[in-house]
Protein backbone atom coordinates (compact mmCIF):
# COMPACT_ATOMS: atom_id res chain seq x y z
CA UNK A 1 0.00 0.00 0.00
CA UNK A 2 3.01 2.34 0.85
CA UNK A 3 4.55 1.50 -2.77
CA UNK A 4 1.43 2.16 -4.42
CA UNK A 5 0.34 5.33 -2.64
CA UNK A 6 3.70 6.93 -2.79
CA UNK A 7 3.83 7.38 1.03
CA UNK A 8 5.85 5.61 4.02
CA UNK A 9 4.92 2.82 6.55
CA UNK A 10 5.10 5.47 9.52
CA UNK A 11 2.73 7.44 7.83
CA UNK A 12 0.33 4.63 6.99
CA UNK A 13 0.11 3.58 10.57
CA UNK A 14 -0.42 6.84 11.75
CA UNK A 15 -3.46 7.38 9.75
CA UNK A 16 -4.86 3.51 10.72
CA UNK A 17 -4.32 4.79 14.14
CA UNK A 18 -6.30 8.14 14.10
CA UNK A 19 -3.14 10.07 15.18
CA UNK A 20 -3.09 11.49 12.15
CA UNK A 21 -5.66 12.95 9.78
CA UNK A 22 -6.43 11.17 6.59
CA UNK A 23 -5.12 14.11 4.13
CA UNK A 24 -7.30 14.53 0.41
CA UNK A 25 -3.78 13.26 -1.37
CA UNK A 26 -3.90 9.88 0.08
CA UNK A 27 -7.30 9.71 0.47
CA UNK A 28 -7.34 9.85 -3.49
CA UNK A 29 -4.32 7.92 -3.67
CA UNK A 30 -6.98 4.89 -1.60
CA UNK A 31 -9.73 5.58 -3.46
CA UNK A 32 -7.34 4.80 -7.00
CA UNK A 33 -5.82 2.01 -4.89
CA UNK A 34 -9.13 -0.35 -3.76
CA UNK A 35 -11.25 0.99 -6.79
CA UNK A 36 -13.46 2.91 -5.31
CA UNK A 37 -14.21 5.97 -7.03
CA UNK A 38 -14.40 9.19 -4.71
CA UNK A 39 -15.75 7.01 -1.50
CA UNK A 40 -12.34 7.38 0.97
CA UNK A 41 -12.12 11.20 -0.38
CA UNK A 42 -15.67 11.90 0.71
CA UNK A 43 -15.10 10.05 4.23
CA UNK A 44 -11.97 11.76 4.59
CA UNK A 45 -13.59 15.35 3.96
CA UNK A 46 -17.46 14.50 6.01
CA UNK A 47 -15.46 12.95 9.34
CA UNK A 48 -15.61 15.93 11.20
CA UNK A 49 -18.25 17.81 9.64
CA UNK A 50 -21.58 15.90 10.63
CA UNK A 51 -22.53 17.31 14.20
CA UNK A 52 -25.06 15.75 16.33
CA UNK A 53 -28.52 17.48 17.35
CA UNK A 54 -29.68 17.58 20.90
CA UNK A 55 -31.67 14.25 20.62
CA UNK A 56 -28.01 12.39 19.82
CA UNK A 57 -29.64 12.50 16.06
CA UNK A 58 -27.17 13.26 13.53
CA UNK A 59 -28.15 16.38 11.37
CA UNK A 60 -26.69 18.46 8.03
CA UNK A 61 -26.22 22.21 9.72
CA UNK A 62 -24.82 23.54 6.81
CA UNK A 63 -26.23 24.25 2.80
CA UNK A 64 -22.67 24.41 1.65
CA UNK A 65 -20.60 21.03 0.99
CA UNK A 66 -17.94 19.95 -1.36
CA UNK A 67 -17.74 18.19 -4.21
CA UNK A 68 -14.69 16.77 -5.93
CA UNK A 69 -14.86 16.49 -9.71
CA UNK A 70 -13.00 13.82 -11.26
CA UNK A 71 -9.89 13.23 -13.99
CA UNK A 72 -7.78 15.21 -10.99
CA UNK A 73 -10.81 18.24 -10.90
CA UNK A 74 -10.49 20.25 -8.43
CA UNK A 75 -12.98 20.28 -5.23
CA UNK A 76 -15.85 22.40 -5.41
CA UNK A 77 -18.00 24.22 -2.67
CA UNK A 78 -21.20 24.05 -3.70
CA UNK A 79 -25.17 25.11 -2.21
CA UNK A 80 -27.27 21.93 -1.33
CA UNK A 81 -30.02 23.94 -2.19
CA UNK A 82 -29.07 25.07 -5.40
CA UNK A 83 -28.21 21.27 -6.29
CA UNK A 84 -31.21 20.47 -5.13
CA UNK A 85 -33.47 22.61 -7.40
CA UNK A 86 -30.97 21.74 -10.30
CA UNK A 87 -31.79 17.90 -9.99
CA UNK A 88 -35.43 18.42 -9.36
CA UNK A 89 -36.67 21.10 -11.59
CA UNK A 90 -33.85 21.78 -14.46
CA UNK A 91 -33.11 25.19 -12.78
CA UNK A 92 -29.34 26.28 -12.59
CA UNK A 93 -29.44 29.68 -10.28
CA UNK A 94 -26.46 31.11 -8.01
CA UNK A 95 -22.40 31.89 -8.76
CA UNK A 96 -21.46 28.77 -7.15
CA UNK A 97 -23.49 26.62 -9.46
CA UNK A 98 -22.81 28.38 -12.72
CA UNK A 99 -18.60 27.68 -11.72
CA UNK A 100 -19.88 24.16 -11.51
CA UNK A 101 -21.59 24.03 -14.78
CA UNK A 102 -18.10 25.68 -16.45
CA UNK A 103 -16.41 23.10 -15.08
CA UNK A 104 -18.41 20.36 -16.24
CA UNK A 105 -17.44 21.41 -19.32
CA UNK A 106 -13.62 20.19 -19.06
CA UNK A 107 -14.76 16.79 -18.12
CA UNK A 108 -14.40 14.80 -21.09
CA UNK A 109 -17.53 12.09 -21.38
CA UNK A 110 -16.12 8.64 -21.77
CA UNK A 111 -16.44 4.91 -20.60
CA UNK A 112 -13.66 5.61 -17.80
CA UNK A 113 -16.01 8.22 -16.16
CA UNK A 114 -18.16 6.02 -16.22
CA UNK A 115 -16.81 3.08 -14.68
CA UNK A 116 -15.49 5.56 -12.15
CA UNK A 117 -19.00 6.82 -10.88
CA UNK A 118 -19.92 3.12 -10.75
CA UNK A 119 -16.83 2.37 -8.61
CA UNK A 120 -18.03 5.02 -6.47
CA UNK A 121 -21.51 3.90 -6.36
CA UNK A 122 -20.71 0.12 -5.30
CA UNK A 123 -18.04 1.88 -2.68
CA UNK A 124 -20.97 3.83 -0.78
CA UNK A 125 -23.33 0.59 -0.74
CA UNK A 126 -20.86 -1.25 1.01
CA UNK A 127 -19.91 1.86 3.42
CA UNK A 128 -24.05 2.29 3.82
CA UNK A 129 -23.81 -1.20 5.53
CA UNK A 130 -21.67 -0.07 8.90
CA UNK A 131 -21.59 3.60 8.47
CA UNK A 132 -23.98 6.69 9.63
CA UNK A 133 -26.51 7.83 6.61
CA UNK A 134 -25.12 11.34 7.09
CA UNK A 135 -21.46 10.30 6.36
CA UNK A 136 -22.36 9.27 3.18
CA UNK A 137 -25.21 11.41 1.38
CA UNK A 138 -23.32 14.86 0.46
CA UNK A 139 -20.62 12.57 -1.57
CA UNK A 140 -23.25 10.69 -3.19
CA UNK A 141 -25.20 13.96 -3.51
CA UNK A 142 -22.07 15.86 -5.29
CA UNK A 143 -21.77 12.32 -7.88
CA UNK A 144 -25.47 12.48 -8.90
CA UNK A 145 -25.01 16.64 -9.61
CA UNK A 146 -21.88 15.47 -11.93
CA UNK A 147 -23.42 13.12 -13.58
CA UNK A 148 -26.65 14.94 -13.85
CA UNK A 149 -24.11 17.40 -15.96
CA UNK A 150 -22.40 15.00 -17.70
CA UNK A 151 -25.48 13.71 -19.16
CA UNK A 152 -26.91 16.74 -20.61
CA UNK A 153 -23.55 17.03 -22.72
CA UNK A 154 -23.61 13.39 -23.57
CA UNK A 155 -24.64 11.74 -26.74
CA UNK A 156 -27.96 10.01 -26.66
CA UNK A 157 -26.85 6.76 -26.57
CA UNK A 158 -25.04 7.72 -23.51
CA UNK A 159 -27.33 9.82 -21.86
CA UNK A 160 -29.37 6.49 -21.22
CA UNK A 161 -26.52 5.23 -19.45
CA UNK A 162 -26.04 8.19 -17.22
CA UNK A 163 -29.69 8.19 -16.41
CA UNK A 164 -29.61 5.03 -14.92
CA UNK A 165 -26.45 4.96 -12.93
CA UNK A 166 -28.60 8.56 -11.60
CA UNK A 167 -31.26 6.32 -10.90
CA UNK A 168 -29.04 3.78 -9.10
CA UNK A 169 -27.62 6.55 -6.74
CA UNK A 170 -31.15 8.20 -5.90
CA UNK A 171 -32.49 5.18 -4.87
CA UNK A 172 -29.96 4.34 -2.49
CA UNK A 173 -29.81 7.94 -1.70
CA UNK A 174 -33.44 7.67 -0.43
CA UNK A 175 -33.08 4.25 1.13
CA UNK A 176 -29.93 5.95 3.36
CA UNK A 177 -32.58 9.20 4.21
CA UNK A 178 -34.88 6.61 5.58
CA UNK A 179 -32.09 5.39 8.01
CA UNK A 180 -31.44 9.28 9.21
CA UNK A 181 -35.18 9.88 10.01
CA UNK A 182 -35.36 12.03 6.61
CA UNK A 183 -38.97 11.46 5.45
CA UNK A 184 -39.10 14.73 2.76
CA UNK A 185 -36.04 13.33 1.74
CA UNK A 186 -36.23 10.32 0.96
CA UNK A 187 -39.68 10.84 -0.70
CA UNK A 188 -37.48 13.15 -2.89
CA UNK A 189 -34.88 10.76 -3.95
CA UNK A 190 -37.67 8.28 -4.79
CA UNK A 191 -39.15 10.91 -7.32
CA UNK A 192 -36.04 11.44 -8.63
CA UNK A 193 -34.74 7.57 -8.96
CA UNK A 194 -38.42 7.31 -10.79
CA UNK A 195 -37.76 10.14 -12.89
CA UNK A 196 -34.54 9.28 -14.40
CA UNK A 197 -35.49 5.60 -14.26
CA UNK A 198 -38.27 6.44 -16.69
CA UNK A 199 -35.85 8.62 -18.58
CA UNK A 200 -33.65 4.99 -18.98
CA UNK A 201 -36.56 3.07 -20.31
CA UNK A 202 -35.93 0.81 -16.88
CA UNK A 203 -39.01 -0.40 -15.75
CA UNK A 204 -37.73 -2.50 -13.09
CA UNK A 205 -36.84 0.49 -11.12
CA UNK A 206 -40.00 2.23 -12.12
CA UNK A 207 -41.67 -0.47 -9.79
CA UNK A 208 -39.06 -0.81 -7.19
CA UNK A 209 -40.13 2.89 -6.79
CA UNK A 210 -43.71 1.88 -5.10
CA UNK A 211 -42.02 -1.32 -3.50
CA UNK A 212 -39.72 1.62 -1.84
CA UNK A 213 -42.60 4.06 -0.82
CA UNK A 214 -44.19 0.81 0.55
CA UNK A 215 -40.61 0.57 2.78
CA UNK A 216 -40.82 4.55 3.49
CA UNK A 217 -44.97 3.80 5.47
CA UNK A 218 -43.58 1.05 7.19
CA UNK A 219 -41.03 2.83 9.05
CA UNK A 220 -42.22 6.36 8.85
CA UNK A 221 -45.58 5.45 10.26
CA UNK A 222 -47.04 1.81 10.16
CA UNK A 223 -49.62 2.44 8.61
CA UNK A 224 -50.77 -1.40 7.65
CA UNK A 225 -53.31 -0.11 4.88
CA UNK A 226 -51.16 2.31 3.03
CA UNK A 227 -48.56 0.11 3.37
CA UNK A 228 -50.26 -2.59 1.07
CA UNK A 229 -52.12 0.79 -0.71
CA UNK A 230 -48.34 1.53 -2.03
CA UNK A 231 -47.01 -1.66 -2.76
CA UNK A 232 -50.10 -3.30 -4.40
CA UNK A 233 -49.68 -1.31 -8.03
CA UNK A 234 -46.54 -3.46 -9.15
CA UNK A 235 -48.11 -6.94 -8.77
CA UNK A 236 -50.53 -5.12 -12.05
CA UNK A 237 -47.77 -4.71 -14.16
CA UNK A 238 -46.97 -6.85 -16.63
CA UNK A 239 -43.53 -6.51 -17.20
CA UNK A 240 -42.22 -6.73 -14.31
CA UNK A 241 -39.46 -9.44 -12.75
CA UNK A 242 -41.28 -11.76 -10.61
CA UNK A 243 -38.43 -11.49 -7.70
CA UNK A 244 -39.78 -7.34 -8.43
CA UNK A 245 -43.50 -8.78 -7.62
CA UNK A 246 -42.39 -10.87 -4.58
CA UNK A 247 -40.62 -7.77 -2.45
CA UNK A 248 -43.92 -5.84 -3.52
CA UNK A 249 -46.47 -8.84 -1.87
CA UNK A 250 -43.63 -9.33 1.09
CA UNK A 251 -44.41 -5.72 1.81
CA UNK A 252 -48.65 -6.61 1.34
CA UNK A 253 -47.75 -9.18 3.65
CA UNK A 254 -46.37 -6.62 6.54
CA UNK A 255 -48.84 -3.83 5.98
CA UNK A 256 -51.63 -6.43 6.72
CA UNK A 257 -49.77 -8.23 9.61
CA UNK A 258 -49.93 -4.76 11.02
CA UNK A 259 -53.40 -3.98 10.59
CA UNK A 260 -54.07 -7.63 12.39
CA UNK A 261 -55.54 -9.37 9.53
CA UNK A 262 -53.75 -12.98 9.50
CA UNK A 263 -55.22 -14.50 7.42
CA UNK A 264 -54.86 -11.82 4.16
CA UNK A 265 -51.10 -11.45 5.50
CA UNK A 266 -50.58 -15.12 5.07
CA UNK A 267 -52.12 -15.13 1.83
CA UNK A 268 -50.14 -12.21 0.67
CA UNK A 269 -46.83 -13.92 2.06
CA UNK A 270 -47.65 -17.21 -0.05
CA UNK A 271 -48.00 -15.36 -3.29
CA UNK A 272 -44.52 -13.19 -2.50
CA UNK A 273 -42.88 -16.34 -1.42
CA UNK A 274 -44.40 -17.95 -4.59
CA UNK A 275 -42.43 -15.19 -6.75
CA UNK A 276 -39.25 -15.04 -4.94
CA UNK A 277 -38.74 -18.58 -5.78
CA UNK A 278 -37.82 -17.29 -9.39
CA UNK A 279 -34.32 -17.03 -10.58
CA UNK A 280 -32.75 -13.57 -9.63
CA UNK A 281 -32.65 -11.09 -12.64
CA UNK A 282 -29.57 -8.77 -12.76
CA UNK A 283 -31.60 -5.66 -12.32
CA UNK A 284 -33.10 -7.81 -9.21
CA UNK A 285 -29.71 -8.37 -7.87
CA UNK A 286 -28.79 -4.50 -8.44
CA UNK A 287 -32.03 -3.14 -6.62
CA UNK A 288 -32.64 -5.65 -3.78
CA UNK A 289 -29.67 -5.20 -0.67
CA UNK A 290 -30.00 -8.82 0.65
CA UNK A 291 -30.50 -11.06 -1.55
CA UNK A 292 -33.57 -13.47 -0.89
CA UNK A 293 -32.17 -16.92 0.31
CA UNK A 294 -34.09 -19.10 2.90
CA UNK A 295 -32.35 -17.16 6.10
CA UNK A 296 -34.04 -14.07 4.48
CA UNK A 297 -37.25 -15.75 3.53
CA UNK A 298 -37.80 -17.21 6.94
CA UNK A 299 -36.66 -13.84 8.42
CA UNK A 300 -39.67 -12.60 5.99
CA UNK A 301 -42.24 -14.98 7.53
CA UNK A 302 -40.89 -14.23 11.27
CA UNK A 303 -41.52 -10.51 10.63
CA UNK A 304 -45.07 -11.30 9.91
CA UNK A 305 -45.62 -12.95 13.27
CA UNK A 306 -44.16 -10.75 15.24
CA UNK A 307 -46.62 -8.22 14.29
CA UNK A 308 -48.89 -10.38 14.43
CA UNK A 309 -48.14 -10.44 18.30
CA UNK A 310 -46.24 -14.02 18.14
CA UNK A 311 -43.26 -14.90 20.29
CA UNK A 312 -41.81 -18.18 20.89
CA UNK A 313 -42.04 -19.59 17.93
CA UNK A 314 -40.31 -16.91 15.52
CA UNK A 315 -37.58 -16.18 18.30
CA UNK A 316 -36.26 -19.96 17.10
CA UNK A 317 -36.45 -19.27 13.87
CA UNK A 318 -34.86 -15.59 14.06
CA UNK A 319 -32.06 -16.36 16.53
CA UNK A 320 -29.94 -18.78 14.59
CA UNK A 321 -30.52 -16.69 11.57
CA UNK A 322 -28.77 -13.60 12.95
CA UNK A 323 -25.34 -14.75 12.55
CA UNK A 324 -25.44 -15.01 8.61
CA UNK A 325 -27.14 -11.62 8.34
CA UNK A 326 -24.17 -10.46 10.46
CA UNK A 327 -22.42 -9.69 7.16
CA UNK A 328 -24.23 -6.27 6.85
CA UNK A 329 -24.00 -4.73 10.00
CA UNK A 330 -27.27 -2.14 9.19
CA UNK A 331 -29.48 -5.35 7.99
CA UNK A 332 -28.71 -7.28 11.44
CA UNK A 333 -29.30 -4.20 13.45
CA UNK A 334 -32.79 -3.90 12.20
CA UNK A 335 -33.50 -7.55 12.55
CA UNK A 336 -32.51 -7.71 16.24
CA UNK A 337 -34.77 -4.74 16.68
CA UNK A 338 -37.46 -7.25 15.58
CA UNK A 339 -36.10 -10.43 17.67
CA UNK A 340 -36.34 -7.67 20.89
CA UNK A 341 -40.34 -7.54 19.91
CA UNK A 342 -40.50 -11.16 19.80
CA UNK A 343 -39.18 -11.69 22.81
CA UNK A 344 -41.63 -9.06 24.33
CA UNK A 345 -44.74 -11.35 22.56
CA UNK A 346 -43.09 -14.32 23.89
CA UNK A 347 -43.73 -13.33 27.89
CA UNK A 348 -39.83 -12.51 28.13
CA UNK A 349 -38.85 -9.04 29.02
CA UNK A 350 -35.36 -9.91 30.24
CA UNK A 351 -34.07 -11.70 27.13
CA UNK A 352 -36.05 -8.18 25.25
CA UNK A 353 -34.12 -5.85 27.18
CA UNK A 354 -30.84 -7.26 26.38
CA UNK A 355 -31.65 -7.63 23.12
CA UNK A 356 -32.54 -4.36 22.79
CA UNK A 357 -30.10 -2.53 24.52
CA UNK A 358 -27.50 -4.34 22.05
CA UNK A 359 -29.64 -3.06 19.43
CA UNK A 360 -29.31 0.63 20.81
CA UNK A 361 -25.30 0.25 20.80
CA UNK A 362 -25.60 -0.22 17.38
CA UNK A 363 -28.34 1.76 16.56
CA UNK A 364 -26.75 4.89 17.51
CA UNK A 365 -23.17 3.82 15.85
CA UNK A 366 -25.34 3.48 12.19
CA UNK A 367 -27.96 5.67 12.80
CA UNK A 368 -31.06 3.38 11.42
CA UNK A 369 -34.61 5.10 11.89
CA UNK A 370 -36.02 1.39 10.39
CA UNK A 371 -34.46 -0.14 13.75
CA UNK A 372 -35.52 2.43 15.89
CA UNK A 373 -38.83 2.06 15.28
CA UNK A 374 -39.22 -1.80 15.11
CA UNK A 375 -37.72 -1.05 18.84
CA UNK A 376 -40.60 1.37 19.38
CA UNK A 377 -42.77 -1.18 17.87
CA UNK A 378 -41.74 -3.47 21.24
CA UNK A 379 -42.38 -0.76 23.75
CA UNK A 380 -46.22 -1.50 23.95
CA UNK A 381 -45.43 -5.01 24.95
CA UNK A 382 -43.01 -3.84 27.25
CA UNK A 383 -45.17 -1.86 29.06
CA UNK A 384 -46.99 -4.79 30.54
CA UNK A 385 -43.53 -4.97 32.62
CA UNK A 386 -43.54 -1.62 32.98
CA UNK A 387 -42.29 -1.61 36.90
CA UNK A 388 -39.07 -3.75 36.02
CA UNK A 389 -36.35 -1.50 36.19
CA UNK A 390 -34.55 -2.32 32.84
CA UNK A 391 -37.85 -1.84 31.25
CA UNK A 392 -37.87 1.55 32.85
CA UNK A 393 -34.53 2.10 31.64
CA UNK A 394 -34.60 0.79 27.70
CA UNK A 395 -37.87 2.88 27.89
CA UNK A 396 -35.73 6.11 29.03
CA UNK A 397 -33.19 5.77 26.62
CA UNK A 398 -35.61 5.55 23.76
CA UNK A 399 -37.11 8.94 25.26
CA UNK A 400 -33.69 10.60 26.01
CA UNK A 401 -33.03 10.21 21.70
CA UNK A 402 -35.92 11.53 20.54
CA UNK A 403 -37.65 7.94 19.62
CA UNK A 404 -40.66 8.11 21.55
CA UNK A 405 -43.12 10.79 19.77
């Protein structure tokens, strides 16, 4: 790595041991190094920049971040706001953006750019899984305003190509403003992954879209009816993948688990189960984070029951499950949110508790509203114990963050 970055062993170690700071140089020496686009340079710049509210939340405080073109550009300050507007409505306003636009200009369009941006975009999935939503959204942000640019200079054949790899980073973009409580936003991104979807001719994503909105009621509200109410359009389309249909009825299956009706829930989980049995499509494998083996499909079915108000028998089917989603750090998180609840159904506070106080360790390292409110999901159970004192306590902490509303 020394050889390759062109910097010494002491230097190397000092970084790996935080008693140095990671400087932009070698930063985008790292990110040439593993292949991954402008991911370590955007870490590198966001570490200290992403303060915390007085709920422990983290929040954006600022409209100005930075944004490092590529082919050795130089880094750019740049309005979120402006950005913003540009994306959604085609409306370039404000010095700072009109800079960016002339520099777009020197960027020469080619298959390398590409492949860079792509780089990039696999780079922040994999961060997404163990790192804060907030570390990552203002570098993804700055990619999708490049390549916004780059694809209104780009031929036509290219411009498809663009549109998609947009669509790519908007939807993960929206998923990642789920996890930091961002409802406006990641509404937003959903439009926009839509938008440019539709742009691509890729109607995959164009139905992933209400699948996602489906996602967005579940953990914004739990609503159980507008939770099927957003999901249901895609099993009407005809050209969709069938894995695409399956997520849509696994998410029929949890709106009406919520509202208490088994037996439509159970219906609905047959018919997605049904689907997912398909081979995976490579669109499918793009769109969907885990992919949909038998841990996940049981995991599926579990999630049903527990809000369904069943106990013992999901917590032996989730618990030997959790190891193998251990892999992605934001996935397992979320899932022992759901194990706490089970164990709540099940007549166990204890075993909840300590479930989900390991769950708020973690919690507050990624930031995940989807696990934070499975946990809130659990507190009404709780309650029945509501004089033990680590009920009392798991119930303060919850309060003391800003997750009880």
């Amino acid at each position: 790595m020394a050889r390759q970055t062109k910097s010494s062993l002491s230097l190397l170690s000092y970084v790996e041991s935080g008693d140095r700071v990671l400087q932009p140089w070698l930063a985008q020496a790292l990110d040439r190094l593993y292949g991954t686009g402008s991911v370590v340079a955007s870490l590198a710049r966001g570490a200290d920049r992403t303060p915390k509210d007085s709920s422990g939340s983290e929040v954006t405080t600022t409209d100005v971040f930075v944004v490092q073109l590529p082919q050795g550009g130089p880094a750019m300050l740049l309005s979120r706001r402006e950005v913003l507007t540009a994306l959604g409505a085609g409306i370039i306003s404000g010095s700072p953006q009109g800079e960016f636009e002339r520099a777009l200009d020197r960027i020469e369009f080619n298959d390398e750019i590409l492949r860079f941006f792509e780089d990039a975009f696999r780079g922040f999935k994999e961060a997404a899984r163990t790192l804060s939503p907030n570390r990552l959204i203002d570098g993804m942000t700055g990619n999708v305003a490049i390549l916004d640019g780059l694809r209104r200079r780009a031929a036509d054949e290219d411009r498809y190509r663009c549109s998609a790899l947009q669509a790519y980073y908007a939807e993960t973009l929206s998923w990642l403003s789920v996890e930091a409580g961002d409802l406006r936003g990641a509404v937003w991104w959903m439009d926009r992954a839509s938008q440019w979807a539709q742009a691509a001719g890729w109607q995959g994503m164009t139905a992933w879209a209400f699948v996602r909105r489906s996602v967005v009621v579940l953990s914004f509200s739990g609503d159980g009816l507008q939770v099927v109410d957003q999901a249901r359009p895609v099993l009407e389309m005809s050209q969709v993948s069938p894995r695409m249909k399956g997520l849509a009825a696994k998410q029929i299956a949890y709106g009406y688990a919520l509202t208490g009706d088994r037996d439509a829930s159970c219906r609905a989980l047959d018919t997605a189960m049904d689907w997912l049995a398909h081979p995976v499509r490579e669109d499918d494998a793009v769109l969907q984070r885990s992919v949909a083996d038998d841990d996940l499909l049981a995991v599926y079915q579990a999630t049903c029951n527990i809000y369904l108000g069943r106990g013992a028998s999901v917590i032996s089917v989730m618990e030997p499950r959790m190891q193998p989603l251990a892999k992605s750090l934001r996935t397992a998180t979320i899932t022992r949110a759901k194990l706490a609840r089970a164990y709540a159904n099940a007549g166990q506070p204890e075993e909840a508790c300590l479930v989900a106080w390991e769950t708020l360790d973690t919690m507050e390292q990624i930031c995940s509203m989807s696990a934070r409110n499975e946990l809130r999901r659990a507190l009404p159970v709780l309650n029945q114990w509501h004089g033990r004192s680590d009920v009392k306590d798991i119930t303060h902490r919850l309060k003391f963050n800003g997750d009880i509303r």
